[in-house]
N, C-alpha and C. Protein backbone atom coordinates (compact mmCIF):
# COMPACT_ATOMS: atom_id res chain seq x y z
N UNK A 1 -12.34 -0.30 17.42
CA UNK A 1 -12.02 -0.79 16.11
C UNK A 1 -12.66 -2.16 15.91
N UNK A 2 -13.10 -2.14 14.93
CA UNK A 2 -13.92 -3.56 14.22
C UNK A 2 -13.36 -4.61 13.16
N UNK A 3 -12.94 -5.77 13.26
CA UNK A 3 -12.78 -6.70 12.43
C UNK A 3 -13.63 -7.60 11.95
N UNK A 4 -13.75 -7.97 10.76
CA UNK A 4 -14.87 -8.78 10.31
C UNK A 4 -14.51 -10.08 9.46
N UNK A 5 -14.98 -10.91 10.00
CA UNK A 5 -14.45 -12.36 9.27
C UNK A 5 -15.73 -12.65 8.24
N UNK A 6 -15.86 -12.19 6.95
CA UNK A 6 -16.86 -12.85 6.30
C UNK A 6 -16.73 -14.07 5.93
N UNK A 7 -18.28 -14.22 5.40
CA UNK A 7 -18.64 -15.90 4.82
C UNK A 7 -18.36 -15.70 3.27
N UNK A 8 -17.85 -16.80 2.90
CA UNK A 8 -17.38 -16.83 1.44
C UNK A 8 -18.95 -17.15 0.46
N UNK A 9 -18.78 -16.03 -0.33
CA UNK A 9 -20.20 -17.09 -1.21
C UNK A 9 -19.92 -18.24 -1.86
N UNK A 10 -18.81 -18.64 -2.44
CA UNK A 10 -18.62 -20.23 -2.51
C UNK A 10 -19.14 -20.83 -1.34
N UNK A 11 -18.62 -20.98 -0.34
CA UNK A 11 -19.59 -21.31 1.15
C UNK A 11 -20.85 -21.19 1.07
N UNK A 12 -21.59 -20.26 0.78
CA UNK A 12 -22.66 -19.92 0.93
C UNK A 12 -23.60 -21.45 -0.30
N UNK A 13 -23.01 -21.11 -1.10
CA UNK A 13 -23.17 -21.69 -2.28
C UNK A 13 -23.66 -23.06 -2.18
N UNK A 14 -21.98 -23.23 -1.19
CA UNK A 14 -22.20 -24.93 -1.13
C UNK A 14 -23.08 -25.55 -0.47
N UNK A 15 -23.24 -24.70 1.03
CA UNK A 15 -24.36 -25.06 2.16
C UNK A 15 -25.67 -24.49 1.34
N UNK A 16 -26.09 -23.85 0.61
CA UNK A 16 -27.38 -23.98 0.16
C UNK A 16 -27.80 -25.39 -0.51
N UNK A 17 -26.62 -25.38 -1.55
CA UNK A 17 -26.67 -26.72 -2.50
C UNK A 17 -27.12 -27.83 -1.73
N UNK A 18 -26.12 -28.18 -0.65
CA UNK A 18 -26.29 -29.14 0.28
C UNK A 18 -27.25 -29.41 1.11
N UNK A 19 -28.02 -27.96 1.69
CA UNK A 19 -29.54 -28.39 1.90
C UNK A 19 -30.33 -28.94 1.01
N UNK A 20 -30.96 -28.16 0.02
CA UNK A 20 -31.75 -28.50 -0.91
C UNK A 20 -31.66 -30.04 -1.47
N UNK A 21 -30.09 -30.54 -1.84
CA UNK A 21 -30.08 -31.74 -2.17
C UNK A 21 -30.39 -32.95 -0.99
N UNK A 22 -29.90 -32.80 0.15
CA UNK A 22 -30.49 -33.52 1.49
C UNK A 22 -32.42 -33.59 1.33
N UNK A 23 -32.58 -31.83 1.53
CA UNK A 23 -34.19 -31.85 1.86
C UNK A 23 -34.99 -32.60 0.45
N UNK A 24 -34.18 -32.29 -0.79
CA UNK A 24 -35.11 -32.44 -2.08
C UNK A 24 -34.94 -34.19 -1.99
N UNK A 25 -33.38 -35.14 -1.43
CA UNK A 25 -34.06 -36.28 -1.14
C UNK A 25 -34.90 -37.21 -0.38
N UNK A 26 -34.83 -36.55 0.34
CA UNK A 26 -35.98 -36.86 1.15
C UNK A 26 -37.24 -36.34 1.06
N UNK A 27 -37.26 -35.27 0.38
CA UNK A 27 -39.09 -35.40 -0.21
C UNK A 27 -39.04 -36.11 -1.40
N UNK A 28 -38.21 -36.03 -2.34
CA UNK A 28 -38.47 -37.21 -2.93
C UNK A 28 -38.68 -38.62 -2.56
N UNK A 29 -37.99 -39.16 -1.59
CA UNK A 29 -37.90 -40.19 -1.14
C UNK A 29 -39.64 -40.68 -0.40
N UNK A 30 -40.07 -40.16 0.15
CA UNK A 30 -40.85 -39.96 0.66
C UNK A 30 -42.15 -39.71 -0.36
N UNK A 31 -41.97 -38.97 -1.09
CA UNK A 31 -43.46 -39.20 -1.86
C UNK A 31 -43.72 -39.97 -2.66
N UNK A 32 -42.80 -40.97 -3.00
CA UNK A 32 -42.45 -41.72 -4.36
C UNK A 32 -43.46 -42.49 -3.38
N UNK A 33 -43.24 -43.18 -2.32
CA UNK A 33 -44.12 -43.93 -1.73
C UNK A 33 -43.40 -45.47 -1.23
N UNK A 34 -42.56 -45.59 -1.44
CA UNK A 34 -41.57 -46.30 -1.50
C UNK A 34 -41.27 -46.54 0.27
N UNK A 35 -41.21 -45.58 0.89
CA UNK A 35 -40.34 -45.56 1.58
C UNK A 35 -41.79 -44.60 2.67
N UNK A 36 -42.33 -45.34 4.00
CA UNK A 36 -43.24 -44.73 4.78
C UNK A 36 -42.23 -43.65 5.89
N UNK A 37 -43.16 -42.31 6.20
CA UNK A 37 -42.26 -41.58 6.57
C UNK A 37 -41.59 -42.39 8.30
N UNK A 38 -43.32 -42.99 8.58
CA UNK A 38 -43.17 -43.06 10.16
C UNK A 38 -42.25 -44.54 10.62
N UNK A 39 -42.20 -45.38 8.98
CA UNK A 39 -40.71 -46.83 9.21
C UNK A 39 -39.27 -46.00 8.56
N UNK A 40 -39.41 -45.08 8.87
CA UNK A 40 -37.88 -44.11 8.55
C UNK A 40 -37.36 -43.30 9.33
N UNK A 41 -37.53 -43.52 10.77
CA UNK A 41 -37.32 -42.74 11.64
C UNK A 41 -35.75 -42.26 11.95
N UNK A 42 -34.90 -43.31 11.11
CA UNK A 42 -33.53 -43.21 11.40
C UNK A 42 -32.90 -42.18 10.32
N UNK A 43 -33.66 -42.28 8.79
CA UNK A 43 -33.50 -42.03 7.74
C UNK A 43 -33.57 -40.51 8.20
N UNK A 44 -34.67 -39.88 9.04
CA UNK A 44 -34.89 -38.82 8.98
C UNK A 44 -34.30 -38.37 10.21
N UNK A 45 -33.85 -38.65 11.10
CA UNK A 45 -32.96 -38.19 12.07
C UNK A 45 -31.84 -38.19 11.69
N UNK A 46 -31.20 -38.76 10.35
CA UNK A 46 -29.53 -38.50 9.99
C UNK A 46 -29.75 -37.29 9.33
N UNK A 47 -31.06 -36.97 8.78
CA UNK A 47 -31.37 -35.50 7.63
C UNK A 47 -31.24 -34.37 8.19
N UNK A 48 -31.93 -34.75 9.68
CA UNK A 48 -32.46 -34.00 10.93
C UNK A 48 -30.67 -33.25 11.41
N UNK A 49 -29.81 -34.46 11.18
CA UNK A 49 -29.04 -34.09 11.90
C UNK A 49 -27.85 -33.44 10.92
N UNK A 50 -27.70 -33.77 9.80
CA UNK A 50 -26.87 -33.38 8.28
C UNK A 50 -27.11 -32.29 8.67
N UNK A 51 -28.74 -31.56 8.32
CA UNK A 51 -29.22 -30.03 8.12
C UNK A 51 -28.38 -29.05 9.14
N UNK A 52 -28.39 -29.72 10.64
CA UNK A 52 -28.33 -29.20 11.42
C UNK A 52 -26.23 -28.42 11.61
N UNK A 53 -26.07 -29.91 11.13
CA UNK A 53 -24.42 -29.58 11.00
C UNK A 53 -24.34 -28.79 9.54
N UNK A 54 -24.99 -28.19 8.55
CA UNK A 54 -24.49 -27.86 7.42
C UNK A 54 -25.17 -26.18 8.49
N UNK A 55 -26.09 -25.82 9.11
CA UNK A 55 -26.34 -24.61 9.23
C UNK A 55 -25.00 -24.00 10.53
N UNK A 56 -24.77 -25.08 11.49
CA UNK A 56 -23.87 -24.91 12.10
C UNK A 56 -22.18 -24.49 11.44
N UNK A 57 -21.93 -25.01 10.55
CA UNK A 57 -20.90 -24.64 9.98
C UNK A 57 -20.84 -23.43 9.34
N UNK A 58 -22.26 -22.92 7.95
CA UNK A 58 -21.97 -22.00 8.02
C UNK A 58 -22.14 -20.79 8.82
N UNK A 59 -23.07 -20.93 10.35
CA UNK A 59 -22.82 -19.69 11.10
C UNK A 59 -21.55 -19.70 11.48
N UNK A 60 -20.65 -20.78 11.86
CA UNK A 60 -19.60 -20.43 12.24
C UNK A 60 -18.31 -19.79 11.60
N UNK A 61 -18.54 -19.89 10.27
CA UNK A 61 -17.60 -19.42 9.47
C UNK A 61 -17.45 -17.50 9.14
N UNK A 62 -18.47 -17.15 10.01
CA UNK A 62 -18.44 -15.52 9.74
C UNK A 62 -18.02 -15.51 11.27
N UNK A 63 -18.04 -14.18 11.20
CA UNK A 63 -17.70 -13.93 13.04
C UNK A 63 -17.13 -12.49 12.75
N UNK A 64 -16.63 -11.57 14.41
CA UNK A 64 -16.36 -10.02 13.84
C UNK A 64 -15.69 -9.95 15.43
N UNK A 65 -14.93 -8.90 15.63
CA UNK A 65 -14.11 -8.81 16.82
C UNK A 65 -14.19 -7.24 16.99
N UNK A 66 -14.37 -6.80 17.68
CA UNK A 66 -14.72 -5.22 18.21
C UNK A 66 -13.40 -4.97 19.89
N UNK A 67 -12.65 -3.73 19.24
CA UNK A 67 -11.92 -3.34 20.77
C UNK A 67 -11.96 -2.13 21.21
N UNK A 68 -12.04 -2.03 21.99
CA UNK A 68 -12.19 -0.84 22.69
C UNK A 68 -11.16 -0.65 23.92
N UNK A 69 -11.74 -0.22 24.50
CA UNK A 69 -11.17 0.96 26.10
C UNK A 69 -11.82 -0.59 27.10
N UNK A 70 -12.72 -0.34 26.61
CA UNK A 70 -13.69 -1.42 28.02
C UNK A 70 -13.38 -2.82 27.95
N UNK A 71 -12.94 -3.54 26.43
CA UNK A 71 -12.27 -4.71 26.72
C UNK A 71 -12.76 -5.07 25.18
N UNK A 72 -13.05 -6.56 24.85
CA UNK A 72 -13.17 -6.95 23.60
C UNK A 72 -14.60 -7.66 23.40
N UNK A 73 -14.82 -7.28 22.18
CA UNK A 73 -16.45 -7.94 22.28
C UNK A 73 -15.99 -9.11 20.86
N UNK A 74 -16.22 -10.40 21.02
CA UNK A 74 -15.99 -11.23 19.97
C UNK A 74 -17.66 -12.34 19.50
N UNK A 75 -17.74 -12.33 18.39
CA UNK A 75 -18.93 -12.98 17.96
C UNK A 75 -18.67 -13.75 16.93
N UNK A 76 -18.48 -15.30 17.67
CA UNK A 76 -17.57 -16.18 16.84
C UNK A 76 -18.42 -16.79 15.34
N UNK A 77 -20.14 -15.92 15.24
CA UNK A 77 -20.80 -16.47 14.38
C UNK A 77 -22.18 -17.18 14.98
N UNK A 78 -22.07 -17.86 15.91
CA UNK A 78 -23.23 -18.09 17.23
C UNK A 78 -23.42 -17.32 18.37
N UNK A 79 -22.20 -16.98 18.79
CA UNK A 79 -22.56 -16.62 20.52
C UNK A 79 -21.46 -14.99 20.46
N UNK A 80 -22.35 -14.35 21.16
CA UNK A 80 -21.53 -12.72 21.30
C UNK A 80 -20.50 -13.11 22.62
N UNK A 81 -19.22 -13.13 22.92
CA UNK A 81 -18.70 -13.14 24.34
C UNK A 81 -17.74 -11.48 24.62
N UNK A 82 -18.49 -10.98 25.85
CA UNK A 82 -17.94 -10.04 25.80
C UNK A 82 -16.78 -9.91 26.88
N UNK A 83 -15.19 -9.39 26.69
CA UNK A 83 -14.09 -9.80 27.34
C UNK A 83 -13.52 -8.58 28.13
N UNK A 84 -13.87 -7.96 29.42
CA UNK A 84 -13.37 -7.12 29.89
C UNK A 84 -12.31 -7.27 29.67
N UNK A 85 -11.39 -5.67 29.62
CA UNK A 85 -10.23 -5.41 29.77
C UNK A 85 -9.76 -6.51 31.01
N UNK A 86 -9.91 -6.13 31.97
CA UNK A 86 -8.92 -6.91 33.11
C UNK A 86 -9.08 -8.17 33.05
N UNK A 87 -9.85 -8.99 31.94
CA UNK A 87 -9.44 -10.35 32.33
C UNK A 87 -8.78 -10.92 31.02
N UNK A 88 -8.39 -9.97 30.14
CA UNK A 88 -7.23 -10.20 29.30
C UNK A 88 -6.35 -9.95 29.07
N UNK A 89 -5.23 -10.82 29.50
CA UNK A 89 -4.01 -10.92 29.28
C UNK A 89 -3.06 -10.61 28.28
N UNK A 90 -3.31 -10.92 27.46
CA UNK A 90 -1.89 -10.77 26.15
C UNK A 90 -3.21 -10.68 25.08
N UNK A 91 -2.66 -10.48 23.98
CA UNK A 91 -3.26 -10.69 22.47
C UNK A 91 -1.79 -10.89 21.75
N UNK A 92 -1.91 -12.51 21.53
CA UNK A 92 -0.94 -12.96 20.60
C UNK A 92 -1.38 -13.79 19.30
N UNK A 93 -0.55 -13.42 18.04
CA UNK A 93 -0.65 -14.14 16.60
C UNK A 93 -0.78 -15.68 17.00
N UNK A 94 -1.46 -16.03 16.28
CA UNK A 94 -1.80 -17.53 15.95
C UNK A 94 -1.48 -18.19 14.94
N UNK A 95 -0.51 -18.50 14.94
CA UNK A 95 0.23 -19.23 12.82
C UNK A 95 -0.86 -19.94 12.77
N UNK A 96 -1.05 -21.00 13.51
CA UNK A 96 -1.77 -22.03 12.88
C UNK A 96 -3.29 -21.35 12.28
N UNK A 97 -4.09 -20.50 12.56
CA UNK A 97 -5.23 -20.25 12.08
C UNK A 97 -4.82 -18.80 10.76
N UNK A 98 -3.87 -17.90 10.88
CA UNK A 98 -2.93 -16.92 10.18
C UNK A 98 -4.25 -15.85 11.26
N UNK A 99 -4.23 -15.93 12.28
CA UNK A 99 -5.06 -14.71 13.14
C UNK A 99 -4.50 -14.27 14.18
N UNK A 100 -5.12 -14.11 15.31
CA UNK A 100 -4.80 -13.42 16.75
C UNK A 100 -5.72 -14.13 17.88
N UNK A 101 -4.92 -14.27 18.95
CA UNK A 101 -5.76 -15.16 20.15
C UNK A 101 -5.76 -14.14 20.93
N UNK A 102 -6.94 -14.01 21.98
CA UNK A 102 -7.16 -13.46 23.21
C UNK A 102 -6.48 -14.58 24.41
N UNK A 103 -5.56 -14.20 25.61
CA UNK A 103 -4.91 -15.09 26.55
C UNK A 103 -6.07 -14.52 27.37
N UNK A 104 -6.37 -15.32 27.79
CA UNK A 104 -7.17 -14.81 29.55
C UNK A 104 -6.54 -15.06 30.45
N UNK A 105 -6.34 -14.51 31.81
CA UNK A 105 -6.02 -14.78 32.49
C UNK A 105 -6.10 -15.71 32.94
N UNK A 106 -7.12 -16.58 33.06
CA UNK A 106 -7.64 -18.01 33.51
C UNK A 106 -6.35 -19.38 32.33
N UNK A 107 -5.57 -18.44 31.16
CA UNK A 107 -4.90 -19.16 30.80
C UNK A 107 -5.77 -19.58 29.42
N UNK A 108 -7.15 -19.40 29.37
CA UNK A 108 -7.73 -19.62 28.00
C UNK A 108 -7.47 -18.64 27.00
N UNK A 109 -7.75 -19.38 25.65
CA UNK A 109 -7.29 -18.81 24.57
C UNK A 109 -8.51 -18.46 23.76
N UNK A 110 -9.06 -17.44 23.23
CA UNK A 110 -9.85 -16.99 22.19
C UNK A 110 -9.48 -16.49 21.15
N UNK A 111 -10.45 -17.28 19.80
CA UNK A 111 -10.01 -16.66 18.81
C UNK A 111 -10.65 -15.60 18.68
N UNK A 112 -10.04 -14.60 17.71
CA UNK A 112 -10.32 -13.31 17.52
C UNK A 112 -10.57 -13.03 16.12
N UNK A 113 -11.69 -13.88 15.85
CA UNK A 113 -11.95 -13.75 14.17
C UNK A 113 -11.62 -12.80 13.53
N UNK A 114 -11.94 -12.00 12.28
CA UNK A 114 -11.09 -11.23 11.54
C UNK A 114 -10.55 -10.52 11.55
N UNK A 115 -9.61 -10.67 13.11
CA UNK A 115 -8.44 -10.36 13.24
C UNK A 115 -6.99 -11.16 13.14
N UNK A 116 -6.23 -10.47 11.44
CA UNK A 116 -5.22 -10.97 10.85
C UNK A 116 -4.40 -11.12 11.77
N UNK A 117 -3.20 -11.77 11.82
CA UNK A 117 -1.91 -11.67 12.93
C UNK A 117 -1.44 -10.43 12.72
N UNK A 118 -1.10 -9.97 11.31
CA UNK A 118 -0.69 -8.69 11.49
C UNK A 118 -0.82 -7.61 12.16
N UNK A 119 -2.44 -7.48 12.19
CA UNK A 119 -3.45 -6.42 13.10
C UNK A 119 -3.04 -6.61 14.81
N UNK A 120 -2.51 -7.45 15.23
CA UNK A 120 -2.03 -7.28 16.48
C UNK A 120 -1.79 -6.56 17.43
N UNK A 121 -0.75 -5.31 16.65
CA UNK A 121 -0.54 -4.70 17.27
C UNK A 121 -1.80 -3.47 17.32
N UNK A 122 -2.67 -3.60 16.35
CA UNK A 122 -4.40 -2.43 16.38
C UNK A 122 -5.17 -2.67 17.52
N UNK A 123 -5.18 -4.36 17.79
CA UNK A 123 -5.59 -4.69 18.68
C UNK A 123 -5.13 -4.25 20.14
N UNK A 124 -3.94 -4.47 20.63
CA UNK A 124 -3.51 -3.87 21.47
C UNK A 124 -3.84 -2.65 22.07
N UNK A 125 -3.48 -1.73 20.87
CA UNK A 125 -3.53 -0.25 20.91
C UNK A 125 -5.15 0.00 21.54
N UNK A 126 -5.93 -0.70 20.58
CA UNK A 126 -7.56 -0.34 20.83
C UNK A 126 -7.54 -0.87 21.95
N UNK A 127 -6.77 -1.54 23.03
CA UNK A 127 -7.37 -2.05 24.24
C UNK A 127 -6.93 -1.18 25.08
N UNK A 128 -5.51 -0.82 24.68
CA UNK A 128 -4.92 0.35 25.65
C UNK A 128 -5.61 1.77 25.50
N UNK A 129 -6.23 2.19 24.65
CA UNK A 129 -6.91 3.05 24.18
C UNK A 129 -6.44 4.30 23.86
């Protein structure tokens, strides 16, 4: 069974907006003439680094949770982690996020993107198979 956490197009929306207005000032900035690219090295490493946190946010905001027999496959939006059965422990609701955590045995907690708290008990089931 598959859960899917989509990206909101308001989100989408905003992180486009927010590039374009970053990148469009700084080529503006920059061609006006005003301003040399290579005495702006700081100017363009905060742009460097804005861009970088506006693409980071929105990969992270999608993500999808898959269960099976063999264990749980979660893809928080960057990175696929795949969670054998035997090294997970519980699957319990999370108020604070309104989702579901993976317990590991090791005592760590994973979120389980668009999986609602409610779905809990789907989750389960799909692990027990």
């Amino acid at each position: 069974m598959t859960w899917v956490r989509h990206r909101s197009r308001s989100l989408a929306w905003t992180v486009l907006a927010a590039v374009l207005l970053v990148v469009g000032q700084g080529v503006w900035r920059y061609s006006r003439g005003a301003v040399d690219i290579t005495d702006d090295r700081w100017g363009l490493v905060m742009r460097v680094v804005v861009l970088g946190l506006l693409v980071g946010l929105y990969l992270r905001a999608g993500g999808a949770t898959t269960a099976s027999r063999d264990g749980l496959v979660v893809h928080d939006g960057v990175r696929r982690h795949t969670l054998p059965r035997a090294t997970v422990r519980a699957i319990e609701p999370d108020a604070t996020r309104n989702g579901a955590v993976a317990v590991l045995h090791g005592g760590r907690r994973v979120e389980l993107p668009g999986v609602a708290g409610s779905d809990v008990r789907a989750v389960r089931r799909a692990l027990k198979g």
